[in-house]
Protein backbone atom coordinates (compact mmCIF):
# COMPACT_ATOMS: atom_id res chain seq x y z
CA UNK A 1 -6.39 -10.41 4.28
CA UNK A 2 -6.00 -13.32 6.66
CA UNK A 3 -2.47 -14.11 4.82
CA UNK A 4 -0.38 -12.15 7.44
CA UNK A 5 -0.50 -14.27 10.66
CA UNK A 6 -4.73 -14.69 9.91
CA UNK A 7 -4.80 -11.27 11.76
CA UNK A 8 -8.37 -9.61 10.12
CA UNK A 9 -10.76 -12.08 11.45
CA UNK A 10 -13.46 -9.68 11.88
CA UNK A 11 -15.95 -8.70 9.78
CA UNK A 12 -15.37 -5.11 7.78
CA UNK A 13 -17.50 -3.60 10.79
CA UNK A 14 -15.31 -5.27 13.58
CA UNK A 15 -12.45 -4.20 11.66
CA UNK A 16 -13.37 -0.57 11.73
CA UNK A 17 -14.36 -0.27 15.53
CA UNK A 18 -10.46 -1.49 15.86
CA UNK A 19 -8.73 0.28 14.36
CA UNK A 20 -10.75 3.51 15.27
CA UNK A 21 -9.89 2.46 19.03
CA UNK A 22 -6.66 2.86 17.70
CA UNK A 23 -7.23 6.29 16.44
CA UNK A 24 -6.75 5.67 12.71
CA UNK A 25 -8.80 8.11 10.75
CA UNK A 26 -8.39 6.14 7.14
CA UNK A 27 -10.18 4.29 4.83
CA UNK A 28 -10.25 0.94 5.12
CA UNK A 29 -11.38 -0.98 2.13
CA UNK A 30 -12.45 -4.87 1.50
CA UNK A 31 -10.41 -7.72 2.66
CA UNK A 32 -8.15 -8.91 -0.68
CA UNK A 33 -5.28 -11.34 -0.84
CA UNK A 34 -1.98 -10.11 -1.86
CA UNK A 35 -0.28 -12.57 -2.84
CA UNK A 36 -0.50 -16.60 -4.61
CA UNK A 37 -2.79 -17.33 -7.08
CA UNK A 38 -5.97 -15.22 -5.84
CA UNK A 39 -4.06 -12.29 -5.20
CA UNK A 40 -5.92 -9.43 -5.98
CA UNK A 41 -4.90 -7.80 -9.49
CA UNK A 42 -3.71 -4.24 -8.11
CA UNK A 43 -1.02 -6.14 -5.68
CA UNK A 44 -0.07 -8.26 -8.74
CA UNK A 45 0.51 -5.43 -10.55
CA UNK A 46 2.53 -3.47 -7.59
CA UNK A 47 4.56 -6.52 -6.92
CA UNK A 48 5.19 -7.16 -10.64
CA UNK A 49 6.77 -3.56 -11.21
CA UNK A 50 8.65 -3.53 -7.76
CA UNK A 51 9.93 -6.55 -6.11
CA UNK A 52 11.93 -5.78 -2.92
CA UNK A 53 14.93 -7.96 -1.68
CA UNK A 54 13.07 -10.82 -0.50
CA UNK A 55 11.51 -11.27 -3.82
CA UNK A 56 7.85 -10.57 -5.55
CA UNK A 57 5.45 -11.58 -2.55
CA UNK A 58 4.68 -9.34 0.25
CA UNK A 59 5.98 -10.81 3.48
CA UNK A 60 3.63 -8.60 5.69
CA UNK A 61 1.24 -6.40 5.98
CA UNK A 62 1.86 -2.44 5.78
CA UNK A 63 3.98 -2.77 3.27
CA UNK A 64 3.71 0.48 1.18
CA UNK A 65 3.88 0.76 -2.30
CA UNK A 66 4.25 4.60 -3.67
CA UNK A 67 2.20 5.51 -6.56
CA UNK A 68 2.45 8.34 -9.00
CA UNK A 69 -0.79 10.25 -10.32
CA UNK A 70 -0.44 7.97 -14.18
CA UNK A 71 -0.88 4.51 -11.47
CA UNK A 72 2.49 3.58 -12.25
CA UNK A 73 4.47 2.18 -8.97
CA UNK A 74 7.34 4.15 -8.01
CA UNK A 75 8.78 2.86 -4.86
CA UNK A 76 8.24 0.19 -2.39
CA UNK A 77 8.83 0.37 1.51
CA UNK A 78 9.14 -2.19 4.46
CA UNK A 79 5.95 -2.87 6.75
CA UNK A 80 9.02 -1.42 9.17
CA UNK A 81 8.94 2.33 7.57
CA UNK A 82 7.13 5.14 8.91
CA UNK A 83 4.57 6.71 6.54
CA UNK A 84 6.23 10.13 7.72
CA UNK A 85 9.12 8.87 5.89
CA UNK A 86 7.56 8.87 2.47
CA UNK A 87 6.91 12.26 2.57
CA UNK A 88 9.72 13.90 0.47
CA UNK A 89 8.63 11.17 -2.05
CA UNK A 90 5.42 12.09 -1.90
CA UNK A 91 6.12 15.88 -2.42
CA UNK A 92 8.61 15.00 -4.87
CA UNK A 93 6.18 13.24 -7.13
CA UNK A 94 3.46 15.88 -6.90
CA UNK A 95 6.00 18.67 -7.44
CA UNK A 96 7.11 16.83 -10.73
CA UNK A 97 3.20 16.12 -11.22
CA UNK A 98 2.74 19.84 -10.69
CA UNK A 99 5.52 21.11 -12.69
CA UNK A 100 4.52 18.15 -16.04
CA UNK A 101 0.62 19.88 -15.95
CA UNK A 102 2.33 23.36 -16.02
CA UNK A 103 4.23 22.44 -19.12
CA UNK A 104 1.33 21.47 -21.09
C-alpha cells in the first residue's frame, strides 16, 4: 500500500523485479490498504482480533500477524521481528493442528 511512507509506487511488475533484486523468493500479492476506512477486510479482521500496544492500526509495514489453519489470528509481531522468530509458533500451531486431526 502507499500508507507506509508511499513506499510501493511501482506497478505490481516493478514491484516484483525489486524485491527479486533483493532475493525474496515470495509471493507478492495486490496492493491493499491496511488501515482507515478502505482498509482491506482481512487487515480489519487481523487488527480487530489483535491490537498491539500502540492500538488497532498498523504503524508499518511487515508487521506479521500469525494465523492458525481455522483463519483465526493468533499472534501479532513488530515490523522489527525476524520471521525466524515465529518459528516455534509456527511449529507449535501445526503440532496442535496435527495432534486436533489425529483426534478425530
Amino acid at each position: 500500500c502507499l500508507q507506509f511512507g508511499r513506499q510501493e509506487r511501482g506497478s505490481p511488475k516493478e514491484i516484483r523485479a525489486f524485491a527479486d533484486g533483493y532475493g525474496a523468493r515470495f509471493d507478492i500479492y495486490a496492493k491493499v490498504n491496511v488501515n482507515g476506512r478502505s482498509a482491506d477486510p482481512v487487515f480489519t479482521y487481523l487488527k480487530r482480533h489483535l491490537s498491539d500496544g500502540l492500538g488497532s492500526s498498523i504503524k508499518w509495514n511487515f508487521t506479521k500477524f500469525l494465523v492458525d489453519r481455522d483463519g483465526k489470528p493468533r499472534r501479532r509481531f513488530s515490523p522489527s521481528t525476524s520471521p525466524l522468530a515465529l518459528r516455534a509458533d509456527i511449529e507449535r500451531l501445526l503440532d496442535a493442528s496435527s495432534a486436533a486431526q489425529d483426534a478425530e
